[in-house]
Structures are given as C-alpha cells and as structure tokens.
PDB file of N, CA and C in Angstrom:
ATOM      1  N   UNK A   1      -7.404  10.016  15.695  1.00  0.00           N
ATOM      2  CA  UNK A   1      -6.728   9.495  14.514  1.00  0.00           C
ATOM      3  C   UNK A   1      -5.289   9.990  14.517  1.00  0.00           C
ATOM      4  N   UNK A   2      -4.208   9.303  14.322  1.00  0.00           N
ATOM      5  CA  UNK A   2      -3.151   9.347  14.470  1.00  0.00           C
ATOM      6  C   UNK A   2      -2.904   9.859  13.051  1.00  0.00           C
ATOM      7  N   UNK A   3      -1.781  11.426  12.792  1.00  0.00           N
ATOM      8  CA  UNK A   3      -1.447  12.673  11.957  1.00  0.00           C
ATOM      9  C   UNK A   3      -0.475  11.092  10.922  1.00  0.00           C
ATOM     10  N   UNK A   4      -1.227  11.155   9.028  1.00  0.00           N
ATOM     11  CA  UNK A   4      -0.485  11.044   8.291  1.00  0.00           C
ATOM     12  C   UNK A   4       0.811  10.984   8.102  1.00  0.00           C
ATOM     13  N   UNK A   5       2.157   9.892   7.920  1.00  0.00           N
ATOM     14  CA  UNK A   5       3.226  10.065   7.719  1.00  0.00           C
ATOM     15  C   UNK A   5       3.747   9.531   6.812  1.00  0.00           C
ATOM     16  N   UNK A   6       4.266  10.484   5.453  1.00  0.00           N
ATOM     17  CA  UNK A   6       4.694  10.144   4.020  1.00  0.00           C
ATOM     18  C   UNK A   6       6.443  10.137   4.591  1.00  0.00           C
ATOM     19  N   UNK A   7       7.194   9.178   3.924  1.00  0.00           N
ATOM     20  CA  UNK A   7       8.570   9.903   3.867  1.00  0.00           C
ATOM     21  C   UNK A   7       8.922   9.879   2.440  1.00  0.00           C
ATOM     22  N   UNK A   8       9.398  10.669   2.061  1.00  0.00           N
ATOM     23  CA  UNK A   8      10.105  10.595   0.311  1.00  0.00           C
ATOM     24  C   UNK A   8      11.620  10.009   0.618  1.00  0.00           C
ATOM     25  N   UNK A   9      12.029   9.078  -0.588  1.00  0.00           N
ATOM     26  CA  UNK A   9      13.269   7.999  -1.190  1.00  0.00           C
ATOM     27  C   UNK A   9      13.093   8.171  -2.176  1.00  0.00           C
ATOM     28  N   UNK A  10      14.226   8.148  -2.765  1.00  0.00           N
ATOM     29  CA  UNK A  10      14.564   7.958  -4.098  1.00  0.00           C
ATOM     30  C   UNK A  10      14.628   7.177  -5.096  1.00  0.00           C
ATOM     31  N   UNK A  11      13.923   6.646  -5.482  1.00  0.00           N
ATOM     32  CA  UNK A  11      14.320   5.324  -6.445  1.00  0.00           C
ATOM     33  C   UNK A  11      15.441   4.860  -6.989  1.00  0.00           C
ATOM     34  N   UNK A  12      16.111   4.293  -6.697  1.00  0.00           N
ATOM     35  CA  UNK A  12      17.460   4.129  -7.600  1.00  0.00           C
ATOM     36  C   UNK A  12      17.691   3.367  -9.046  1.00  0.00           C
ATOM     37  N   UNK A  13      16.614   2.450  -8.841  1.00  0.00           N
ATOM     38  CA  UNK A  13      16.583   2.275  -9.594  1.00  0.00           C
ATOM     39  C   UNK A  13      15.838   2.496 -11.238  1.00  0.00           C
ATOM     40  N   UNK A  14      15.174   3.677 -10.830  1.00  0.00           N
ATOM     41  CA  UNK A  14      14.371   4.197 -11.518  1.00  0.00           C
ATOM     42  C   UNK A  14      14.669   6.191 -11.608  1.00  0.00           C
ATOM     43  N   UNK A  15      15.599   6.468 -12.470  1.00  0.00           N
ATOM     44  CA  UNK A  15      16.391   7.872 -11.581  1.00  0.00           C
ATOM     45  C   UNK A  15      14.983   8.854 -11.904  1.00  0.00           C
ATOM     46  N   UNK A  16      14.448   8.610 -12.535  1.00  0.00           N
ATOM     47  CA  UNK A  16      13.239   9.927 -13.010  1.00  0.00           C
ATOM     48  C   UNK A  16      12.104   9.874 -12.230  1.00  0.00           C
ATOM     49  N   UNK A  17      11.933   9.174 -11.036  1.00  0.00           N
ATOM     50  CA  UNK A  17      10.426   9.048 -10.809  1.00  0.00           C
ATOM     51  C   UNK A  17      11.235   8.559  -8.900  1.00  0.00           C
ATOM     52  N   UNK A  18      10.681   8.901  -8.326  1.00  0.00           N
ATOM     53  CA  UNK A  18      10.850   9.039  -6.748  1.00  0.00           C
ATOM     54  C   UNK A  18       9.743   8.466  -5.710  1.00  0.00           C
ATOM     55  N   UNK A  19       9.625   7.560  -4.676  1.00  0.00           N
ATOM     56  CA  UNK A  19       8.533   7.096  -4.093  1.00  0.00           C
ATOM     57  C   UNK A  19       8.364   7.823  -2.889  1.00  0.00           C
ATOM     58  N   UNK A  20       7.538   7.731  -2.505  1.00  0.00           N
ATOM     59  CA  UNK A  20       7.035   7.527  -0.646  1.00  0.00           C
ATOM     60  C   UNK A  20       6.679   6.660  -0.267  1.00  0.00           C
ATOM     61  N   UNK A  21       7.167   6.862   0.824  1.00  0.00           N
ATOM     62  CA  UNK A  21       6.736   5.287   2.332  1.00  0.00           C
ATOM     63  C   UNK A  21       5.718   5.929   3.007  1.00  0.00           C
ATOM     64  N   UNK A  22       5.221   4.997   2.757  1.00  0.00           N
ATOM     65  CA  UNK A  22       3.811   4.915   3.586  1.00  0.00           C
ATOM     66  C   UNK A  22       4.033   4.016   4.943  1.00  0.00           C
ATOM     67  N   UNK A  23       3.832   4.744   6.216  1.00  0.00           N
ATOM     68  CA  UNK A  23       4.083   4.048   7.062  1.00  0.00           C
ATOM     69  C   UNK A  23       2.376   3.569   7.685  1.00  0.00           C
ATOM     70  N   UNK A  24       2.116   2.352   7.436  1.00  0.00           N
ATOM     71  CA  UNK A  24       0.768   2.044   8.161  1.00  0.00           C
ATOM     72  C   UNK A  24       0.393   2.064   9.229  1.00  0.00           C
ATOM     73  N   UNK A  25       1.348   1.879  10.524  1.00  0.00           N
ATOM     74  CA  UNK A  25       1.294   2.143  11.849  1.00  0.00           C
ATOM     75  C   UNK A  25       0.966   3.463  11.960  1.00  0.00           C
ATOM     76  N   UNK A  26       1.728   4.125  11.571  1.00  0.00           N
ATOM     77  CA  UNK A  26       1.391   5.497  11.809  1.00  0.00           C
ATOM     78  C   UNK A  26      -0.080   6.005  11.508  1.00  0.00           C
ATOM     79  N   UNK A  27      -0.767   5.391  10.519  1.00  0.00           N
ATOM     80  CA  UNK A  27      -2.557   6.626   9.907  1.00  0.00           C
ATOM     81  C   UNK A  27      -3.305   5.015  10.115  1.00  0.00           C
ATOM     82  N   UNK A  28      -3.227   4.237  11.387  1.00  0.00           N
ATOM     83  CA  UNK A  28      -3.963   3.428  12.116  1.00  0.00           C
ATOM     84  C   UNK A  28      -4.007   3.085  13.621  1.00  0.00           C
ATOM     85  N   UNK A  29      -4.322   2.930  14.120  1.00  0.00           N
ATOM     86  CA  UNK A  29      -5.561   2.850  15.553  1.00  0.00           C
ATOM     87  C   UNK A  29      -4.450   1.646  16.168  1.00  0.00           C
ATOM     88  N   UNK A  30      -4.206   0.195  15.636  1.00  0.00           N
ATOM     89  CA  UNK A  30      -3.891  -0.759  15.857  1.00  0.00           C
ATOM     90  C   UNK A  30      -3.242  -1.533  15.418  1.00  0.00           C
ATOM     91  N   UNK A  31      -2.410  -2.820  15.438  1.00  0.00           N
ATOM     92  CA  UNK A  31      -1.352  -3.267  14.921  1.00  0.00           C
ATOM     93  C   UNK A  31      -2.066  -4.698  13.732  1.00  0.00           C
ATOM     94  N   UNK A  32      -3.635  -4.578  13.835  1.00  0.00           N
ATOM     95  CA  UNK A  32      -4.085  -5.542  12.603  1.00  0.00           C
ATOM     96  C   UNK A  32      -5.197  -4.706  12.115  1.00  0.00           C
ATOM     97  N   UNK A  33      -5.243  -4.588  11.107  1.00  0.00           N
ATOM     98  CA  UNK A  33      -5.653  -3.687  10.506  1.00  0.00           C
ATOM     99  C   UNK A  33      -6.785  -4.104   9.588  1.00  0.00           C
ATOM    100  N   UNK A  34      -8.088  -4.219  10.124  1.00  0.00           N
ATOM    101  CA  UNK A  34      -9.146  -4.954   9.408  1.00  0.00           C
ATOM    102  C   UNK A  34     -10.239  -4.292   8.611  1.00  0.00           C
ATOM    103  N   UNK A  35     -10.423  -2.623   8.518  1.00  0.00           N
ATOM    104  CA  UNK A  35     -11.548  -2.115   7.698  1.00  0.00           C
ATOM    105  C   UNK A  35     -11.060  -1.187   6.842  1.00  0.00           C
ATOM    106  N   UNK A  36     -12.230  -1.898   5.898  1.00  0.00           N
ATOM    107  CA  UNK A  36     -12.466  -1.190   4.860  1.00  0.00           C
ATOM    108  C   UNK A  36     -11.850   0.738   5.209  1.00  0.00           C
ATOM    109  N   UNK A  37     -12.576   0.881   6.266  1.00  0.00           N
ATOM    110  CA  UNK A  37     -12.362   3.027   6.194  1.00  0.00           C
ATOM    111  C   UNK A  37     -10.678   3.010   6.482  1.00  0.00           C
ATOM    112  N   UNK A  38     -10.474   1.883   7.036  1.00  0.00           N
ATOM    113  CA  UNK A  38      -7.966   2.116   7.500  1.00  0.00           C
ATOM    114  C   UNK A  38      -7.786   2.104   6.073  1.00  0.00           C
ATOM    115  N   UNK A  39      -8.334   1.471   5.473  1.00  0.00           N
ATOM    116  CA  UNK A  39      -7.329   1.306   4.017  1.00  0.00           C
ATOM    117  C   UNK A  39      -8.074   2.557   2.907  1.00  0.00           C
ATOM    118  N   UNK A  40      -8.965   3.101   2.859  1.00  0.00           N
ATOM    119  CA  UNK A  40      -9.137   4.251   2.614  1.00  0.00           C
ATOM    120  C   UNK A  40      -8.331   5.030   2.776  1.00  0.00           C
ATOM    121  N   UNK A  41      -8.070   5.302   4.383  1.00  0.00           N
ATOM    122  CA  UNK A  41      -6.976   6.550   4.578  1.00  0.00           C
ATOM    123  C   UNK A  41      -5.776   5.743   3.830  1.00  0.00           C
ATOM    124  N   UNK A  42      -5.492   4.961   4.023  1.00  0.00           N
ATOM    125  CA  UNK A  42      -4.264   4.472   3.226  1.00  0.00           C
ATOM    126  C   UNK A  42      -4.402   4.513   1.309  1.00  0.00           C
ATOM    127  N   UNK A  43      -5.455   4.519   0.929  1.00  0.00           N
ATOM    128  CA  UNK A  43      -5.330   4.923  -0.765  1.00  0.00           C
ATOM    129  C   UNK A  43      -5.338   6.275  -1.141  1.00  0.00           C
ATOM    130  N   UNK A  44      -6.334   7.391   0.067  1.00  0.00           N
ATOM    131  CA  UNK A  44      -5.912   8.391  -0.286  1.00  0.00           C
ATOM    132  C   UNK A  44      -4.520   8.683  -0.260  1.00  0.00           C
ATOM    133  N   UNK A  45      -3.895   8.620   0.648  1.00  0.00           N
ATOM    134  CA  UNK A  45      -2.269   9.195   0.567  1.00  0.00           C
ATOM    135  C   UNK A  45      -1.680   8.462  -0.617  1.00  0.00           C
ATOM    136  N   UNK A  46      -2.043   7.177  -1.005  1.00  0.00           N
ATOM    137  CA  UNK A  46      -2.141   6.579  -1.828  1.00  0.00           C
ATOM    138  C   UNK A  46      -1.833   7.613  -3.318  1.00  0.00           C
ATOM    139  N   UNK A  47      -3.001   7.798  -3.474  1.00  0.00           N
ATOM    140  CA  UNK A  47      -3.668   8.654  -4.728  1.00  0.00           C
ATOM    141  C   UNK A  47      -2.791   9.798  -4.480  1.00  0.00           C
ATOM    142  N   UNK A  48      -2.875  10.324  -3.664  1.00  0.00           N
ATOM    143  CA  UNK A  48      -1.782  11.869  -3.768  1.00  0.00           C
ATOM    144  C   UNK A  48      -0.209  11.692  -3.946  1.00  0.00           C
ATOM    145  N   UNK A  49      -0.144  10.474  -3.403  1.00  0.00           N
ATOM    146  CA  UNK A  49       1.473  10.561  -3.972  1.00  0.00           C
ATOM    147  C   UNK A  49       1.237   9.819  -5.617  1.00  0.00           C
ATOM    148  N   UNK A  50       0.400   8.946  -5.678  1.00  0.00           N
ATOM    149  CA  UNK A  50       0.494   8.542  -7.523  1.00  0.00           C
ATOM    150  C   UNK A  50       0.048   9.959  -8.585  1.00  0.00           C
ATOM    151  N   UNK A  51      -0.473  10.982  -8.085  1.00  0.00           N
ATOM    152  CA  UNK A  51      -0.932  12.335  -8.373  1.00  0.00           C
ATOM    153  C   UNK A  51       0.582  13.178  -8.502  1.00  0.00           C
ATOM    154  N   UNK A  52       1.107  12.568  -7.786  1.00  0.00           N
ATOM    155  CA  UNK A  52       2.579  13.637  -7.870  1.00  0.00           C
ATOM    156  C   UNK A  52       3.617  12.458  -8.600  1.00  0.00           C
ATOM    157  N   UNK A  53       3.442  11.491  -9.038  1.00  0.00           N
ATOM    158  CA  UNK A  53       4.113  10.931 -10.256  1.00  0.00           C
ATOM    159  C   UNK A  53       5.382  10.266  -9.277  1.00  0.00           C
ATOM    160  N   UNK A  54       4.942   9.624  -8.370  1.00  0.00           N
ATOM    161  CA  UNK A  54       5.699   8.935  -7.612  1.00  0.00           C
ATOM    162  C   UNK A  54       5.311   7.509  -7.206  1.00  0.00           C
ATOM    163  N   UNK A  55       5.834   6.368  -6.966  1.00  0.00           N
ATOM    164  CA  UNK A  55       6.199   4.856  -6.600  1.00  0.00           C
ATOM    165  C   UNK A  55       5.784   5.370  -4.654  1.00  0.00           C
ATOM    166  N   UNK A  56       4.807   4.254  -4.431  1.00  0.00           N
ATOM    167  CA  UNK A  56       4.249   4.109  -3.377  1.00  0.00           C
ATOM    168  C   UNK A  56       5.094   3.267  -2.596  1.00  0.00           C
ATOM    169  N   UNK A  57       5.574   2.678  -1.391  1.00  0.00           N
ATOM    170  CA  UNK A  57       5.887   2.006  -0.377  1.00  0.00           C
ATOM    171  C   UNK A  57       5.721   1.603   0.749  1.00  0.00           C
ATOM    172  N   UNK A  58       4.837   0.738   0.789  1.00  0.00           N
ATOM    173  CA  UNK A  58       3.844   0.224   1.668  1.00  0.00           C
ATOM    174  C   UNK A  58       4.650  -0.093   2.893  1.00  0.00           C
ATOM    175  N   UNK A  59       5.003   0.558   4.015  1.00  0.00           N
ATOM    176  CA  UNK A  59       5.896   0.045   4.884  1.00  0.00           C
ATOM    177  C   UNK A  59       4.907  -0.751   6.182  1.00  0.00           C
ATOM    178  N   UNK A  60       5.108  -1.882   6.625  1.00  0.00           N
ATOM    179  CA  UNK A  60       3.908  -2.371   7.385  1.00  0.00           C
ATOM    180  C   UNK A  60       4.766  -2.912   8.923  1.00  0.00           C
ATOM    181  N   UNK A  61       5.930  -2.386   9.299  1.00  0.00           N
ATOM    182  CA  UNK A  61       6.558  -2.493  10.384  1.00  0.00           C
ATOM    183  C   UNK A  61       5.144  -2.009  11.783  1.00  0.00           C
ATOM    184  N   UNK A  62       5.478  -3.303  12.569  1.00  0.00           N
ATOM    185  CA  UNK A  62       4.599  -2.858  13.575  1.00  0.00           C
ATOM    186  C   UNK A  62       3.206  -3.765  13.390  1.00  0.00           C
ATOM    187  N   UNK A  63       3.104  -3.532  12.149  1.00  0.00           N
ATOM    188  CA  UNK A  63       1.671  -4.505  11.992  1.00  0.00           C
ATOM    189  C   UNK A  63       1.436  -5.496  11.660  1.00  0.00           C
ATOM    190  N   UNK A  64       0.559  -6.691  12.716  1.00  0.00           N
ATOM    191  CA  UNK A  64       0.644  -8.107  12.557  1.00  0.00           C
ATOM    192  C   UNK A  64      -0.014  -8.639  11.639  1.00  0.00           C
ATOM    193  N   UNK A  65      -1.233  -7.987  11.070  1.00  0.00           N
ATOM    194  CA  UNK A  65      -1.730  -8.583   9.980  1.00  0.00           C
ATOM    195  C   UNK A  65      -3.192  -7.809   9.692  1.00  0.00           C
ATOM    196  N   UNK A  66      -3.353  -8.311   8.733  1.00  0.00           N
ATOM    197  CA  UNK A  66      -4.318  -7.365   7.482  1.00  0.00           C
ATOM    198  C   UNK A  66      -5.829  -8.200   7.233  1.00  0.00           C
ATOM    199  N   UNK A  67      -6.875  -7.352   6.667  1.00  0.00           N
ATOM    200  CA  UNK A  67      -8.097  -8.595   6.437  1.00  0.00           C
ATOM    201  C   UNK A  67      -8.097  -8.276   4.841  1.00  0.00           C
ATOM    202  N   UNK A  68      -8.732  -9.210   4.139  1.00  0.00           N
ATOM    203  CA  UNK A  68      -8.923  -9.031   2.628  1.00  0.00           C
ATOM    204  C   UNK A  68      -9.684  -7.766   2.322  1.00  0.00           C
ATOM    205  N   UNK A  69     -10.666  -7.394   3.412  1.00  0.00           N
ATOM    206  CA  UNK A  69     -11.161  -6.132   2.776  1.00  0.00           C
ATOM    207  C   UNK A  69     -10.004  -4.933   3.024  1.00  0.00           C
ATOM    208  N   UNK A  70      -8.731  -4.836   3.909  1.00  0.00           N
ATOM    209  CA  UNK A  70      -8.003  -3.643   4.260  1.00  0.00           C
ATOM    210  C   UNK A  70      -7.195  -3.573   2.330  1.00  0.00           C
ATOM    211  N   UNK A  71      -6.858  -5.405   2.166  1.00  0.00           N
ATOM    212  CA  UNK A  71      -6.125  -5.798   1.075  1.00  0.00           C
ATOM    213  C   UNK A  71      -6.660  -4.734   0.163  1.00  0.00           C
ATOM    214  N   UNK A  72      -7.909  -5.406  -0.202  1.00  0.00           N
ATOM    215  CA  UNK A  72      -8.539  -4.938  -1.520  1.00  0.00           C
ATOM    216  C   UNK A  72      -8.389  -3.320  -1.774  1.00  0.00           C
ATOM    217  N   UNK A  73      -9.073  -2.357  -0.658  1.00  0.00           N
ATOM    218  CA  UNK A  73      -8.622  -1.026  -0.267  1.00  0.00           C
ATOM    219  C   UNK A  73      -7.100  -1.052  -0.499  1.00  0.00           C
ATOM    220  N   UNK A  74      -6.046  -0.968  -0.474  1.00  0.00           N
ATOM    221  CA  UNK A  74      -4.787  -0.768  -0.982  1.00  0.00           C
ATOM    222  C   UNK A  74      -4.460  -1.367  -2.228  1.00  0.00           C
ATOM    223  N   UNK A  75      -4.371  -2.453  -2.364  1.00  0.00           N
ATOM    224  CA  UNK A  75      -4.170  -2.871  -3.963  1.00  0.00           C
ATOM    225  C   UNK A  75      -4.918  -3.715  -4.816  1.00  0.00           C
ATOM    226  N   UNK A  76      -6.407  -4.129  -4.247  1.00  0.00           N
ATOM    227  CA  UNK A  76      -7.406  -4.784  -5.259  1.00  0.00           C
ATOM    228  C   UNK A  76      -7.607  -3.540  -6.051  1.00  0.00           C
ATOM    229  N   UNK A  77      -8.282  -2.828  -5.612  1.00  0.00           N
ATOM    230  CA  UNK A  77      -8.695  -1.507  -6.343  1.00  0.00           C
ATOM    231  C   UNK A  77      -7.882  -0.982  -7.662  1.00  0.00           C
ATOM    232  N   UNK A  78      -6.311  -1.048  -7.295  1.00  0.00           N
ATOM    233  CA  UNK A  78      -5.148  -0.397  -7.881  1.00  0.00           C
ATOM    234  C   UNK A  78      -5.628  -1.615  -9.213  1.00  0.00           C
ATOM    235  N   UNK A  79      -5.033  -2.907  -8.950  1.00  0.00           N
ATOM    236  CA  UNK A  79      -5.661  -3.517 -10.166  1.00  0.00           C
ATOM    237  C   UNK A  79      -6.420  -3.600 -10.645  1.00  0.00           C
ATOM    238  N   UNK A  80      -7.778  -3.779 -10.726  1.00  0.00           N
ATOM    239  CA  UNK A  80      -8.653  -4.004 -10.944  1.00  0.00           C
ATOM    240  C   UNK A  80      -8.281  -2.592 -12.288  1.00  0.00           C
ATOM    241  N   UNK A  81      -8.179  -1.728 -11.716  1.00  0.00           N
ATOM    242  CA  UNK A  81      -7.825   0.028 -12.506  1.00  0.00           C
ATOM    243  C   UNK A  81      -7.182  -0.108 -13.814  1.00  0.00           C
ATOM    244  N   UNK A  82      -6.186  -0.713 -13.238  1.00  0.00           N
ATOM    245  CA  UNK A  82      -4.701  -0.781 -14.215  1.00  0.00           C
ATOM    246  C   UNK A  82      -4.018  -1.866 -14.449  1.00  0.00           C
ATOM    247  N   UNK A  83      -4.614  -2.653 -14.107  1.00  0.00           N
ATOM    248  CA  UNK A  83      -3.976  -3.940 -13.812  1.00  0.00           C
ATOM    249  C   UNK A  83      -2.240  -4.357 -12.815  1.00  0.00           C
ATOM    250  N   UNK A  84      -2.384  -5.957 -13.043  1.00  0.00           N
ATOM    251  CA  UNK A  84      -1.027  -6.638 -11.969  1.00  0.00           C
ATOM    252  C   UNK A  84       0.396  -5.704 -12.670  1.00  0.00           C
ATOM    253  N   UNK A  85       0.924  -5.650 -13.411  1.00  0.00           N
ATOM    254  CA  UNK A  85       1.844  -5.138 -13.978  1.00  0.00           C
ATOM    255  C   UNK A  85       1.875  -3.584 -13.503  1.00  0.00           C
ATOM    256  N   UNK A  86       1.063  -2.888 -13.720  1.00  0.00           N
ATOM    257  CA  UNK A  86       0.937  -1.395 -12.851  1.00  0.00           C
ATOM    258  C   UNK A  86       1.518  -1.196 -11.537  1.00  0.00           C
ATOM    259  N   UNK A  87       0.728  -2.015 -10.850  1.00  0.00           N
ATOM    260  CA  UNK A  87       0.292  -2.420  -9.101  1.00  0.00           C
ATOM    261  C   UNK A  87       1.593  -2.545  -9.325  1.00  0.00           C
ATOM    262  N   UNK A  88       2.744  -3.633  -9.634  1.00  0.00           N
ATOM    263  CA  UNK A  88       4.265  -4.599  -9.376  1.00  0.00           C
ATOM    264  C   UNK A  88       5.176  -3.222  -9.347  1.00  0.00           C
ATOM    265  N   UNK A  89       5.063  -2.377 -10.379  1.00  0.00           N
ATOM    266  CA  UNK A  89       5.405  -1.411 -10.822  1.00  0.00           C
ATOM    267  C   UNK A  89       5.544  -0.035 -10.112  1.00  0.00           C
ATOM    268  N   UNK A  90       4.230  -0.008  -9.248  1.00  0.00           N
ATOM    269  CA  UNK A  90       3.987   1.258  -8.618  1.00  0.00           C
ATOM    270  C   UNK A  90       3.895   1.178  -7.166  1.00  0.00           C
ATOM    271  N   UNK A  91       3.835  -0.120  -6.631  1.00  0.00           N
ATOM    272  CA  UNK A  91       3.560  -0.300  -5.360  1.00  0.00           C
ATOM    273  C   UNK A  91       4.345  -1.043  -4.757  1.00  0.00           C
ATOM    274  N   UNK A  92       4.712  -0.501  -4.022  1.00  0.00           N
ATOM    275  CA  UNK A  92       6.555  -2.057  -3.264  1.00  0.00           C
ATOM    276  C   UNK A  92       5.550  -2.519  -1.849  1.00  0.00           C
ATOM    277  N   UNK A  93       6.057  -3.195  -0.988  1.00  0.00           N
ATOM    278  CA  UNK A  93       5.987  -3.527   0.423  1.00  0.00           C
ATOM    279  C   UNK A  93       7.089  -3.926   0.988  1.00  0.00           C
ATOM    280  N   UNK A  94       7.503  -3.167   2.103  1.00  0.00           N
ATOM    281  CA  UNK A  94       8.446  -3.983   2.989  1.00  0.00           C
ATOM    282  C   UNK A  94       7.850  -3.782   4.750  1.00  0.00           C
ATOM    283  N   UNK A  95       8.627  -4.675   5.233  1.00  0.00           N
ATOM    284  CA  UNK A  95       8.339  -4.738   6.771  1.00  0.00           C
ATOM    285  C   UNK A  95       6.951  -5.440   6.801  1.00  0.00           C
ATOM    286  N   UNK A  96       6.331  -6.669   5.790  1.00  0.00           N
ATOM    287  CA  UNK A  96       5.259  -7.052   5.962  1.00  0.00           C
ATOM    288  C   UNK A  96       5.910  -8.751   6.096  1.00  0.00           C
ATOM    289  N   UNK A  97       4.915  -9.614   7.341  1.00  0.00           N
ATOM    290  CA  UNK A  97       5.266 -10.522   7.629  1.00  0.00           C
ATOM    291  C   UNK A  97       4.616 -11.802   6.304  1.00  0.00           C
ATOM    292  N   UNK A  98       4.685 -12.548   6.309  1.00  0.00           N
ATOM    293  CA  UNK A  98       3.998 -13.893   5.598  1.00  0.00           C
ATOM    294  C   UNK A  98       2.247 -13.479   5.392  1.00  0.00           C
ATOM    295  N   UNK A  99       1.787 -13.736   6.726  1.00  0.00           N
ATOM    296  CA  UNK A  99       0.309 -13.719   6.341  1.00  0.00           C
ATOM    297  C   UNK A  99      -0.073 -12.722   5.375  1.00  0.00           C
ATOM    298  N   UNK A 100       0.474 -11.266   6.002  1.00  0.00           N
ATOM    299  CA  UNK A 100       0.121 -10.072   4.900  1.00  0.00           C
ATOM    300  C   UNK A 100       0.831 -10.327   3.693  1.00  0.00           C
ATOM    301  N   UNK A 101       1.483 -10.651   3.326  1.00  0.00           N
ATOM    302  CA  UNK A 101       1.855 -10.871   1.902  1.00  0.00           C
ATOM    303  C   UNK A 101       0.993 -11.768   1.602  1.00  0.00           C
ATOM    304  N   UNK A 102       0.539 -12.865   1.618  1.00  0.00           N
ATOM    305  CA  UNK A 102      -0.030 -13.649   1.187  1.00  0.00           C
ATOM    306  C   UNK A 102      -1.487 -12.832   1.268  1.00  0.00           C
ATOM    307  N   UNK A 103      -1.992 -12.591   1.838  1.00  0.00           N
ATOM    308  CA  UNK A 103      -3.179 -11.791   2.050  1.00  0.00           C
ATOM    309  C   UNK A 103      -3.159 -10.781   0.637  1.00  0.00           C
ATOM    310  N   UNK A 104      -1.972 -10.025   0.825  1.00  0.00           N
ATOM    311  CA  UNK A 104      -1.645  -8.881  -0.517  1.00  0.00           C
ATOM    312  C   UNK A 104      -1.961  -9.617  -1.658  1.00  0.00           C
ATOM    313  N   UNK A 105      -1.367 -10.796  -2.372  1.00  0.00           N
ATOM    314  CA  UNK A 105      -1.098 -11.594  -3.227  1.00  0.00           C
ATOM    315  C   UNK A 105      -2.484 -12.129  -3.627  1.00  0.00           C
ATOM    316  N   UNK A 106      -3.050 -12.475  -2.438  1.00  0.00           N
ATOM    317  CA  UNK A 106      -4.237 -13.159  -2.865  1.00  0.00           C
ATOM    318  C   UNK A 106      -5.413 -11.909  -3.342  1.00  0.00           C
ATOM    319  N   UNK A 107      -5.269 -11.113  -2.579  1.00  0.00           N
ATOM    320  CA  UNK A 107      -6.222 -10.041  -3.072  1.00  0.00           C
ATOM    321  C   UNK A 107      -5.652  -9.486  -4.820  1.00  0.00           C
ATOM    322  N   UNK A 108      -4.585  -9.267  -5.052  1.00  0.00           N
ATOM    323  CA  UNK A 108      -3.981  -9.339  -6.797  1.00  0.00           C
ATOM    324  C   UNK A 108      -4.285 -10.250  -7.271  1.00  0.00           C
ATOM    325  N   UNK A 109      -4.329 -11.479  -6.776  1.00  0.00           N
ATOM    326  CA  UNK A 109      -4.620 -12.889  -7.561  1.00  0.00           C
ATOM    327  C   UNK A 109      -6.041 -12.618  -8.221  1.00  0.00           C
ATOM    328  N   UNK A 110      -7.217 -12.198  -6.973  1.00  0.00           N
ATOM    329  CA  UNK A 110      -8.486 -12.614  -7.212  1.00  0.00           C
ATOM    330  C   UNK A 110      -8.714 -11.211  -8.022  1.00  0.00           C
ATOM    331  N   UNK A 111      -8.391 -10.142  -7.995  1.00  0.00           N
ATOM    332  CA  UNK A 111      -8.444  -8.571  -8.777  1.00  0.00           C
ATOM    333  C   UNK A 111      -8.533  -8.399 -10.132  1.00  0.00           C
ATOM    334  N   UNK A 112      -7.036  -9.799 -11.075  1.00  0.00           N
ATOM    335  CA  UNK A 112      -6.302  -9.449 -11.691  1.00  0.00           C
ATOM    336  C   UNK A 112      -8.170  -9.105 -13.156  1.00  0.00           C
ATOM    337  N   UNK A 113      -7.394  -7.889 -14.257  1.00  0.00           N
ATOM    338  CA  UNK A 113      -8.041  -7.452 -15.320  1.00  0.00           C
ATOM    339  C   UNK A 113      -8.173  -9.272 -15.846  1.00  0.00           C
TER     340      UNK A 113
END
C-alpha cells in the first residue's frame, strides 16, 4: 500500500478554515479506482482532516476513472450525513476528468437528504 499524502492550502477564500489535498494516486494501487476498501482509505483521511476543521480536496491527477461504489465511499456517504450543500461546501475536486465528475455528481444526485 502506497504511504498516505495530505498537503495543507489555504483557503482564500474562506480566511478561518484551511483545506487539504488529498492526492488519490498516491493511497491507491492503480490509475481507476473501483472498490469500495480505495475509497475507505480515502474517507478516513477524509474524516481526519474534517476532525481538524478543515475543507477537503479531492485531487484526482493521474487517475482515469472511478466506479459508483469508490463515488459513494467519498461523497455519497458525506451526503447522505449532511447533505448536498455540506458536501459543495466541504469538498472541492480538481484534476478529475469528465467521466469522474459525472460519476461524482451522479453519486450526489442519487444520495441527496
């Protein structure tokens, strides 16, 4: 298993509250990322940075694409919790191509409270 990598940024636009990037390449095996246990390791780090009162950043450089169950494990769960407005709020993505966004989206779509 390839060693966890958080980086801390600053929010700018938010001066009181600070995120981490989550880099997904890094705490996975492969460049598509299909089970349920990858996106586990990805909510725990998850949970420890929302534990330290920080904005998550899903960075997905490197990886070609996602299955609805990796989805649900990263942000069905988050909604389902707290709902779409939380998730928009607390969770960014960049470096993700079309399919995974749409994949992301659809898993919030089908989640929402």
């Amino acid at each position: 298993m390839v060693k966890p990598v958080i980086e801390s940024r600053h929010d700018s636009h938010n001066t009181t509250r600070s995120f981490e990037i989550i880099k997904i390449r890094n705490n996975v095996d492969t460049d598509f990322v299909g089970s349920r246990y990858a996106g586990e390791i990805i909510r725990n780090l998850m949970d420890k940075t929302f534990k330290e009162k920080k904005k998550v950043i899903l960075d997905f450089k490197g990886i070609s694409g996602i299955t609805q169950s990796f989805g649900d494990e990263i942000v069905g769960i988050y909604t389902r919790e707290f709902g779409t407005n939380w998730v928009k709020e607390n969770i960014k993505v960049k470096n993700a191509n079309e399919k995974i966004r749409k994949i992301l989206n659809w898993v919030v779509g089908y989640s929402k409270k």
